[in-house]
C-alpha atoms as a PDB file:
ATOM      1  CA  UNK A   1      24.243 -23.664 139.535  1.00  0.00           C
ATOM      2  CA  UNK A   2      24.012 -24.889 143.248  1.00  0.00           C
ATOM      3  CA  UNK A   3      26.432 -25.661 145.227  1.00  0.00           C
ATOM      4  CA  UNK A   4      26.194 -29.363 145.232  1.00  0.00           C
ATOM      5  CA  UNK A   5      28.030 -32.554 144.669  1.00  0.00           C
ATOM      6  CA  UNK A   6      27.199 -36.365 143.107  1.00  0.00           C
ATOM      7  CA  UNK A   7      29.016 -38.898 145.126  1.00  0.00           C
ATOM      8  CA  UNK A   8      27.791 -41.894 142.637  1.00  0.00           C
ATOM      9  CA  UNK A   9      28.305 -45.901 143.813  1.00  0.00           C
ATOM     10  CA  UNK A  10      29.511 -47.945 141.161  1.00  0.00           C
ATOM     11  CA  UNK A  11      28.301 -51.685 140.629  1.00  0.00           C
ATOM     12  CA  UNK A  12      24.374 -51.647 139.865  1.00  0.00           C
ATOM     13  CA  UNK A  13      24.531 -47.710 139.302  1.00  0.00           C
ATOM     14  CA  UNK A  14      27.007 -46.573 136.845  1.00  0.00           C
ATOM     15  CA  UNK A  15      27.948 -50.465 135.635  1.00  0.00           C
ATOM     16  CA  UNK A  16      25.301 -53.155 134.662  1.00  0.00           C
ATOM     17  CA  UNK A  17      27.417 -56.226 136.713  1.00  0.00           C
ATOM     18  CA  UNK A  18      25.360 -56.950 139.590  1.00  0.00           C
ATOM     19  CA  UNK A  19      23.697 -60.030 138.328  1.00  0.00           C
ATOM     20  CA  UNK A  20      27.549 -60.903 137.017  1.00  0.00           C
ATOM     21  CA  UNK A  21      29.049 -60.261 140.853  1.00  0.00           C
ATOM     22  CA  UNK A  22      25.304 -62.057 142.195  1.00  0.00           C
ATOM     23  CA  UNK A  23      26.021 -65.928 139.830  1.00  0.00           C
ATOM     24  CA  UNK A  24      30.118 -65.766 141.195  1.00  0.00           C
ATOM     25  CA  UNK A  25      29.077 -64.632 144.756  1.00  0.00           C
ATOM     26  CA  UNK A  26      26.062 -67.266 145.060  1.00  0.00           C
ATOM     27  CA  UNK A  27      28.604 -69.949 143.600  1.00  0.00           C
ATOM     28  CA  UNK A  28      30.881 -69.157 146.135  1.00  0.00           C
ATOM     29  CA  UNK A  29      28.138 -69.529 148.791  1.00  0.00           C
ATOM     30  CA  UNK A  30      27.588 -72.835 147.435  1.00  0.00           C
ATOM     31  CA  UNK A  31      31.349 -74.084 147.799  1.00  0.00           C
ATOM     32  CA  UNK A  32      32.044 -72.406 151.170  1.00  0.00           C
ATOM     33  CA  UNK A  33      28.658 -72.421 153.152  1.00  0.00           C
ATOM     34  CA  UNK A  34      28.590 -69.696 155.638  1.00  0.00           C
ATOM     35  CA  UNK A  35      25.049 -70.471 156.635  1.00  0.00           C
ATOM     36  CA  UNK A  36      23.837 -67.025 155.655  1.00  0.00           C
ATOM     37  CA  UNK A  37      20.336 -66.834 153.586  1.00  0.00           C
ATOM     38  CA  UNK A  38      20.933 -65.738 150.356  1.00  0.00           C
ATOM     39  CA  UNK A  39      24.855 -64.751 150.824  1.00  0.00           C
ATOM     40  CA  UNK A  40      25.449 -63.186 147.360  1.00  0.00           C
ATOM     41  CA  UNK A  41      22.237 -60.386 148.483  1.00  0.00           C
ATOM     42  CA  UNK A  42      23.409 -60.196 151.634  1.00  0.00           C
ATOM     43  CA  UNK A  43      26.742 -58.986 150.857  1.00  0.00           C
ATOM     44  CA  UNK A  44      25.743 -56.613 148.771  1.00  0.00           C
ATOM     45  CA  UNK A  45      27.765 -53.029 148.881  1.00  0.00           C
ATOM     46  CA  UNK A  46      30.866 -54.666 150.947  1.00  0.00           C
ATOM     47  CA  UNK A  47      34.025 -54.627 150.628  1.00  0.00           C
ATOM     48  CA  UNK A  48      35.998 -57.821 149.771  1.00  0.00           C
ATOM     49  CA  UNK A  49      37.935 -57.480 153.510  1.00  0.00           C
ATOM     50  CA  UNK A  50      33.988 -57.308 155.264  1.00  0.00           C
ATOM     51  CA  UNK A  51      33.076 -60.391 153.012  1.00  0.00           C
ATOM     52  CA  UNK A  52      36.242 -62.334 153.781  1.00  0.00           C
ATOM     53  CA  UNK A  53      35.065 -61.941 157.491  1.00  0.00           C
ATOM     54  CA  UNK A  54      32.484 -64.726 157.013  1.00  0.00           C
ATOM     55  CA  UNK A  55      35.302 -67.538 156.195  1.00  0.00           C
ATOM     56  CA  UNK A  56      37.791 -67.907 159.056  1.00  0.00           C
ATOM     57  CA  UNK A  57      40.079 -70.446 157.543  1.00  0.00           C
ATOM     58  CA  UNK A  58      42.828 -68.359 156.035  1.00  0.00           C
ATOM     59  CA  UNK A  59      43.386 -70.952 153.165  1.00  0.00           C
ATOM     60  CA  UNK A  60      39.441 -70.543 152.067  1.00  0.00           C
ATOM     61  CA  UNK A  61      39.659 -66.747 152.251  1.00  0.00           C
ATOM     62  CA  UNK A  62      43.227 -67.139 149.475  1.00  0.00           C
ATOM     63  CA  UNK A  63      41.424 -68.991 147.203  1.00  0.00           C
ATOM     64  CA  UNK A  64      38.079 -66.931 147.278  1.00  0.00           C
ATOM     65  CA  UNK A  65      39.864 -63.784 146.080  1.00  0.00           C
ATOM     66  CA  UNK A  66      42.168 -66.116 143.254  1.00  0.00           C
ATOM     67  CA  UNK A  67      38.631 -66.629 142.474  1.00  0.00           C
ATOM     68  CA  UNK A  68      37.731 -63.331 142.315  1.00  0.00           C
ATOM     69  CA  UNK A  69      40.543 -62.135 140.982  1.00  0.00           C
ATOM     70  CA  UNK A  70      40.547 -64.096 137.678  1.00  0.00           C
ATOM     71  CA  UNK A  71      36.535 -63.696 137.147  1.00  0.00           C
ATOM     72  CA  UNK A  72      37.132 -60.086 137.121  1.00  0.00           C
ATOM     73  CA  UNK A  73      39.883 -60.324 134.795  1.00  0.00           C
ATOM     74  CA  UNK A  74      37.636 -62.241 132.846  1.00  0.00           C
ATOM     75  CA  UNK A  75      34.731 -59.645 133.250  1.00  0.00           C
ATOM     76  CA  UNK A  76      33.300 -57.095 131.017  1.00  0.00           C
ATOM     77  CA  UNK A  77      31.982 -53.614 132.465  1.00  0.00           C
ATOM     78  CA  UNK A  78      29.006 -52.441 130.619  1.00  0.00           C
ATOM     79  CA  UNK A  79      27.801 -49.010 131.528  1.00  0.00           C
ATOM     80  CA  UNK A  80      24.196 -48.203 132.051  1.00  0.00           C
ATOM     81  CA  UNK A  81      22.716 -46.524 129.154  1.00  0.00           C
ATOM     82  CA  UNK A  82      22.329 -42.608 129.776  1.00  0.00           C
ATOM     83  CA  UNK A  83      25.591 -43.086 132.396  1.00  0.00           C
ATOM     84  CA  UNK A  84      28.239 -41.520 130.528  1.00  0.00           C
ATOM     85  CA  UNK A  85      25.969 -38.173 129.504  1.00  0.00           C
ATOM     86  CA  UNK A  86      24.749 -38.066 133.046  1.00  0.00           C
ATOM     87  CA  UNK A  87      28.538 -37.854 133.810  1.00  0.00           C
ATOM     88  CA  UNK A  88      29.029 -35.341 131.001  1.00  0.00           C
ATOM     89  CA  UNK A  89      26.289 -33.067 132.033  1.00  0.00           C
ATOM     90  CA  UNK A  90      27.324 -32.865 135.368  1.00  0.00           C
ATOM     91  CA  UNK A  91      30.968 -31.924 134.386  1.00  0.00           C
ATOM     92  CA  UNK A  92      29.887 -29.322 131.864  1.00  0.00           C
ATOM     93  CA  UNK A  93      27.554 -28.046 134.734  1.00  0.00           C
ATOM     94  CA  UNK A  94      31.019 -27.768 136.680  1.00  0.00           C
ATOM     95  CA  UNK A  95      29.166 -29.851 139.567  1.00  0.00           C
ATOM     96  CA  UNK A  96      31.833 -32.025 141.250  1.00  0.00           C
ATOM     97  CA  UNK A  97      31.542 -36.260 141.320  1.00  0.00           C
ATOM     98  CA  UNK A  98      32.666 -39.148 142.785  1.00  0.00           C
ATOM     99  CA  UNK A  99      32.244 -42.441 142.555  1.00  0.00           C
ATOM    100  CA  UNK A 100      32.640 -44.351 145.691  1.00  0.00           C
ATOM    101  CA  UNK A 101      32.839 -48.103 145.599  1.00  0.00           C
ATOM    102  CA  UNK A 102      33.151 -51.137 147.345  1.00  0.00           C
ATOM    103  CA  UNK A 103      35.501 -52.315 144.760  1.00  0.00           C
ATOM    104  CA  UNK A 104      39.452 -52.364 144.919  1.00  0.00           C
ATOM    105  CA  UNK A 105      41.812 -51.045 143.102  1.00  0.00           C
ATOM    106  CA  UNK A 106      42.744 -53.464 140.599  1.00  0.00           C
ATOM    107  CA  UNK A 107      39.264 -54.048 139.448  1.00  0.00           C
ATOM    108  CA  UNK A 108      38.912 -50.138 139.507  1.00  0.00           C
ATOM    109  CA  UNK A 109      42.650 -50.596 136.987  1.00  0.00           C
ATOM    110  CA  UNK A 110      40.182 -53.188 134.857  1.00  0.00           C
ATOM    111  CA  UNK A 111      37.107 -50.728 134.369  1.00  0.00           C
ATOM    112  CA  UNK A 112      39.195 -47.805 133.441  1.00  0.00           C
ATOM    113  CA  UNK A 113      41.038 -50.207 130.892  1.00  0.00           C
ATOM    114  CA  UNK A 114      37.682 -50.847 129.315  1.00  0.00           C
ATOM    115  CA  UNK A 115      36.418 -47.536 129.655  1.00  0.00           C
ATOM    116  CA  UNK A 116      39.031 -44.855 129.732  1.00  0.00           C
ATOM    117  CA  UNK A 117      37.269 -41.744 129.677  1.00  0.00           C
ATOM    118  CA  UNK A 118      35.755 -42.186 133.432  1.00  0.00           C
ATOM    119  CA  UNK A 119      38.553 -40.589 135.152  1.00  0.00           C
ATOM    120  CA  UNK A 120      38.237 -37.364 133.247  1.00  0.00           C
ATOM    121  CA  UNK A 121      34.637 -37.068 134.164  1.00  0.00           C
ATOM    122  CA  UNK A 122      35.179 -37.685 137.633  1.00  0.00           C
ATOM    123  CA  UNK A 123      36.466 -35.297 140.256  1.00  0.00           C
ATOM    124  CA  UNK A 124      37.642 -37.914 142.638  1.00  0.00           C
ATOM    125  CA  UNK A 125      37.399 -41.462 143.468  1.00  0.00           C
ATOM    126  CA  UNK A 126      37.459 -43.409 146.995  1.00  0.00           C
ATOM    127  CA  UNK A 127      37.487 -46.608 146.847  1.00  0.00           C
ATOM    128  CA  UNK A 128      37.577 -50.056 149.284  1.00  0.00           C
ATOM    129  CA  UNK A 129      41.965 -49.121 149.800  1.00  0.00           C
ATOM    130  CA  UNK A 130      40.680 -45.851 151.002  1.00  0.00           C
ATOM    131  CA  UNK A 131      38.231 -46.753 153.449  1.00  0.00           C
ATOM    132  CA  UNK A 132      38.477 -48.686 157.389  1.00  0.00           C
ATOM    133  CA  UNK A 133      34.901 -49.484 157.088  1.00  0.00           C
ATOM    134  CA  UNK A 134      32.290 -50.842 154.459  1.00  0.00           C
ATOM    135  CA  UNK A 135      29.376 -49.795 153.907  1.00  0.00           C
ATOM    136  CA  UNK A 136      26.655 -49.578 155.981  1.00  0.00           C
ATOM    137  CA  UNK A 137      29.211 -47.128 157.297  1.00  0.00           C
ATOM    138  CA  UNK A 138      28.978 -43.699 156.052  1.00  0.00           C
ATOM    139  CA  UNK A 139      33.004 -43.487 156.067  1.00  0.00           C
ATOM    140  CA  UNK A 140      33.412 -43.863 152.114  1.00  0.00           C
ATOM    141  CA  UNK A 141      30.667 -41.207 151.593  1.00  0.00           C
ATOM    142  CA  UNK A 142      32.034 -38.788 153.833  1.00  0.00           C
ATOM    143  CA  UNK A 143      35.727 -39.308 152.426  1.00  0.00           C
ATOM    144  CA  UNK A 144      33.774 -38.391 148.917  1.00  0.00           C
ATOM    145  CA  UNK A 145      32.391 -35.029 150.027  1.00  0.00           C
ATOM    146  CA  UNK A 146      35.024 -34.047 151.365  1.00  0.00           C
ATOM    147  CA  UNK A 147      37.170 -35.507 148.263  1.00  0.00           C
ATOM    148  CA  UNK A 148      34.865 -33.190 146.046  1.00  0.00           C
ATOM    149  CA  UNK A 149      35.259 -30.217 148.432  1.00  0.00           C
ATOM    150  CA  UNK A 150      31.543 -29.945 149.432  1.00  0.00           C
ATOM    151  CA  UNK A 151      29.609 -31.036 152.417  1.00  0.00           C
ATOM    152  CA  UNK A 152      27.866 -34.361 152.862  1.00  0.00           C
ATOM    153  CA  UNK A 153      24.688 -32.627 153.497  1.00  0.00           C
ATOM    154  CA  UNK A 154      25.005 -30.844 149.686  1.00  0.00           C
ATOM    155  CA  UNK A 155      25.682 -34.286 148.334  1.00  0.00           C
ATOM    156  CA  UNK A 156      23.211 -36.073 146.133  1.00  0.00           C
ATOM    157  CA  UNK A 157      24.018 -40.232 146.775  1.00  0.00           C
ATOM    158  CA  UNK A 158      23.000 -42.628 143.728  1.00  0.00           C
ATOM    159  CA  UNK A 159      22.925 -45.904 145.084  1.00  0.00           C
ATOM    160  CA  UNK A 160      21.553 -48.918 144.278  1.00  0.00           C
ATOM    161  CA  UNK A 161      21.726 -51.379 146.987  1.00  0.00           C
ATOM    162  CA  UNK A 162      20.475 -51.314 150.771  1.00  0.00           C
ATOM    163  CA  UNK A 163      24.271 -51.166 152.577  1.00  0.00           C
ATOM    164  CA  UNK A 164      24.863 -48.359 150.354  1.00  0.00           C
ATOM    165  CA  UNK A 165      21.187 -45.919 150.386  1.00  0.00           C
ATOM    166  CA  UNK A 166      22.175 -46.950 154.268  1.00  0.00           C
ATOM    167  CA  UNK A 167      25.587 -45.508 153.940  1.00  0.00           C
ATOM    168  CA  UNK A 168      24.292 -42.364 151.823  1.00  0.00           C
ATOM    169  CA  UNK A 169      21.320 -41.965 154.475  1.00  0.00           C
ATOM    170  CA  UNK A 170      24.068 -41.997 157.572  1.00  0.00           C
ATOM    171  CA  UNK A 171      26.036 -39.782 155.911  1.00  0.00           C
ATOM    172  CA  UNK A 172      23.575 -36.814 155.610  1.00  0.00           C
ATOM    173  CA  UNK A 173      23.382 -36.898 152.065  1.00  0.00           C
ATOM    174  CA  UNK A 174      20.096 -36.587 149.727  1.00  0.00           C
ATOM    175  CA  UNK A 175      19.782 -40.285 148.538  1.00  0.00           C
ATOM    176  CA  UNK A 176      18.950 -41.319 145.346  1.00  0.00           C
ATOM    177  CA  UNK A 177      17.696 -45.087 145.014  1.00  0.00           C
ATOM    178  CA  UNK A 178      18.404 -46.398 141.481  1.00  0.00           C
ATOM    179  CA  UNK A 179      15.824 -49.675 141.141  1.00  0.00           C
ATOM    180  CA  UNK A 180      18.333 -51.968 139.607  1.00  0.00           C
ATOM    181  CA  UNK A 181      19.287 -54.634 142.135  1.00  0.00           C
ATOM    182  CA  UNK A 182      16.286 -54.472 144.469  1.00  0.00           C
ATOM    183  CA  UNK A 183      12.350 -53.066 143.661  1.00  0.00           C
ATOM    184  CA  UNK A 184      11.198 -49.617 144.128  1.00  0.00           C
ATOM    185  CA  UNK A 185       9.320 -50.643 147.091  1.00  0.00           C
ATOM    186  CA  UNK A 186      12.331 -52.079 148.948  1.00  0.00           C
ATOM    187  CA  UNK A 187      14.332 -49.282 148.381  1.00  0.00           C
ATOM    188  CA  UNK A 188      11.922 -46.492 148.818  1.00  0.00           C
ATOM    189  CA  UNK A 189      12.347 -45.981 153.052  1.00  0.00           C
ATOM    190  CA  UNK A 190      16.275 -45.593 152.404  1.00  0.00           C
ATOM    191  CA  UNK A 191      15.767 -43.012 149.583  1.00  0.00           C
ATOM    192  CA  UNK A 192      14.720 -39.746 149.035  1.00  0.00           C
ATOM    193  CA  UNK A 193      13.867 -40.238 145.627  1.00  0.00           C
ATOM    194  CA  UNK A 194      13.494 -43.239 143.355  1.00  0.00           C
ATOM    195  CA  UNK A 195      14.531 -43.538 139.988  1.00  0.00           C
ATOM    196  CA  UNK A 196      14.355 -46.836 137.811  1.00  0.00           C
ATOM    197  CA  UNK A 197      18.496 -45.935 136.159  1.00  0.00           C
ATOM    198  CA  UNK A 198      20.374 -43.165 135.792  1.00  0.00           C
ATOM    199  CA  UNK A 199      18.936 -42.587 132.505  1.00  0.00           C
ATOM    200  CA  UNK A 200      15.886 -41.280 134.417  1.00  0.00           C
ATOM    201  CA  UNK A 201      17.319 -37.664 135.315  1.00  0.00           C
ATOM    202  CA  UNK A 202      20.312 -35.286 133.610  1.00  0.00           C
ATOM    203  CA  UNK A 203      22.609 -33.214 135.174  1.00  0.00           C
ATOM    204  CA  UNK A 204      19.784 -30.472 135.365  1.00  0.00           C
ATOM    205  CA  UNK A 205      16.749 -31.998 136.705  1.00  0.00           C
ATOM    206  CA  UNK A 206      19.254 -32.992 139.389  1.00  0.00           C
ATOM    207  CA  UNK A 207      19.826 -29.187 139.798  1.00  0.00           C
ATOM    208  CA  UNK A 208      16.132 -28.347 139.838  1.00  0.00           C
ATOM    209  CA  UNK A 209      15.038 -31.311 141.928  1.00  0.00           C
ATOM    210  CA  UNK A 210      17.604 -30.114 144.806  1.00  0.00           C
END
């Protein structure tokens, strides 16, 4: 096998919850205005801290994540069909993964609750308490590779949404652009490859595509 790595993004990749995260985030909009078209798209890929940047008055910014806190208790986490053997396949291939996620760690606490097995597929896992800087940045990419032990520029990026095919692209990673949250013609100038779900390609046309 090559030497490579899958750093994977979570929400709209390995999880089927964008359109969940879009309804609470647009609803949020609609209470707090921040005068931002489309907020809920707009925020896409960021970290809760980079979102709560947009409300200044400290009381607003509590009650958003209460908010956000309960509706993720509240959530389910359905995984993409063909994400779990994707997963498998790579681990049997001995290629190293992570997933690297805007999330935090108590909803990461809430997926692994519902789906136990993850962590045992995965070689490591950075998420939003391990990074200074959301994506656009490459920071939570970079932390990946070199989580996983292999350079960025080996990496193979699944991502979904256009802070994070940014954030793969910056990093010096091969970027895969999974069609979920935006078209295949939005996404195409981030990626280096376009792919409708993870369903579209096992752990061995990964290898041969490299």
């Amino acid at each position: 096998m090559a030497e490579i790595g899958v750093l994977f993004d979570l929400d709209g990749v390995l999880i089927d919850s964008e359109t969940t995260y879009t309804k609470f985030w647009s609803e949020i909009g609609r209470i707090y205005p921040t005068g931002l078209d489309n907020f809920a798209i707009a925020i896409k890929g960021t970290t809760l801290p980079s979102i709560l940047e947009y409300f200044p008055d400290a009381s607003v910014r509590e009650d958003i994540t209460k908010r956000l806190l309960a509706f993720q208790e509240a959530m389910e986490f359905p995984m993409y069909p063909g994400a779990r053997e994707l997963l498998q396949g790579l681990k049997q291939a001995d290629i190293p993964t992570a997933i690297v996620t805007s999330s935090d760690r108590h909803k990461m606490q809430l997926l692994f609750r519902q789906h136990p097995w993850i962590p045992d597929m995965i070689t490591a896992i950075i998420d939003a308490s391990q990074v200074m800087k959301s994506k656009p940045d490459p920071q939570g990419y970079l932390l990946g590779a070199e989580a996983i032990g292999v350079p960025a520029s080996r990496c193979c990026v699944f991502e979904d949404s256009l802070q994070g095919l940014a954030a793969g692209r910056a990093a010096g990673a091969r970027v895969i652009g999974i069609a979920t949250t935006y078209s295949r013609e939005r996404i195409s100038p981030l990626a280096d490859m376009v792919i409708d779900s993870v369903a579209d390609i096992s752990a061995e046309e990964l290898v041969q595509s490299w």
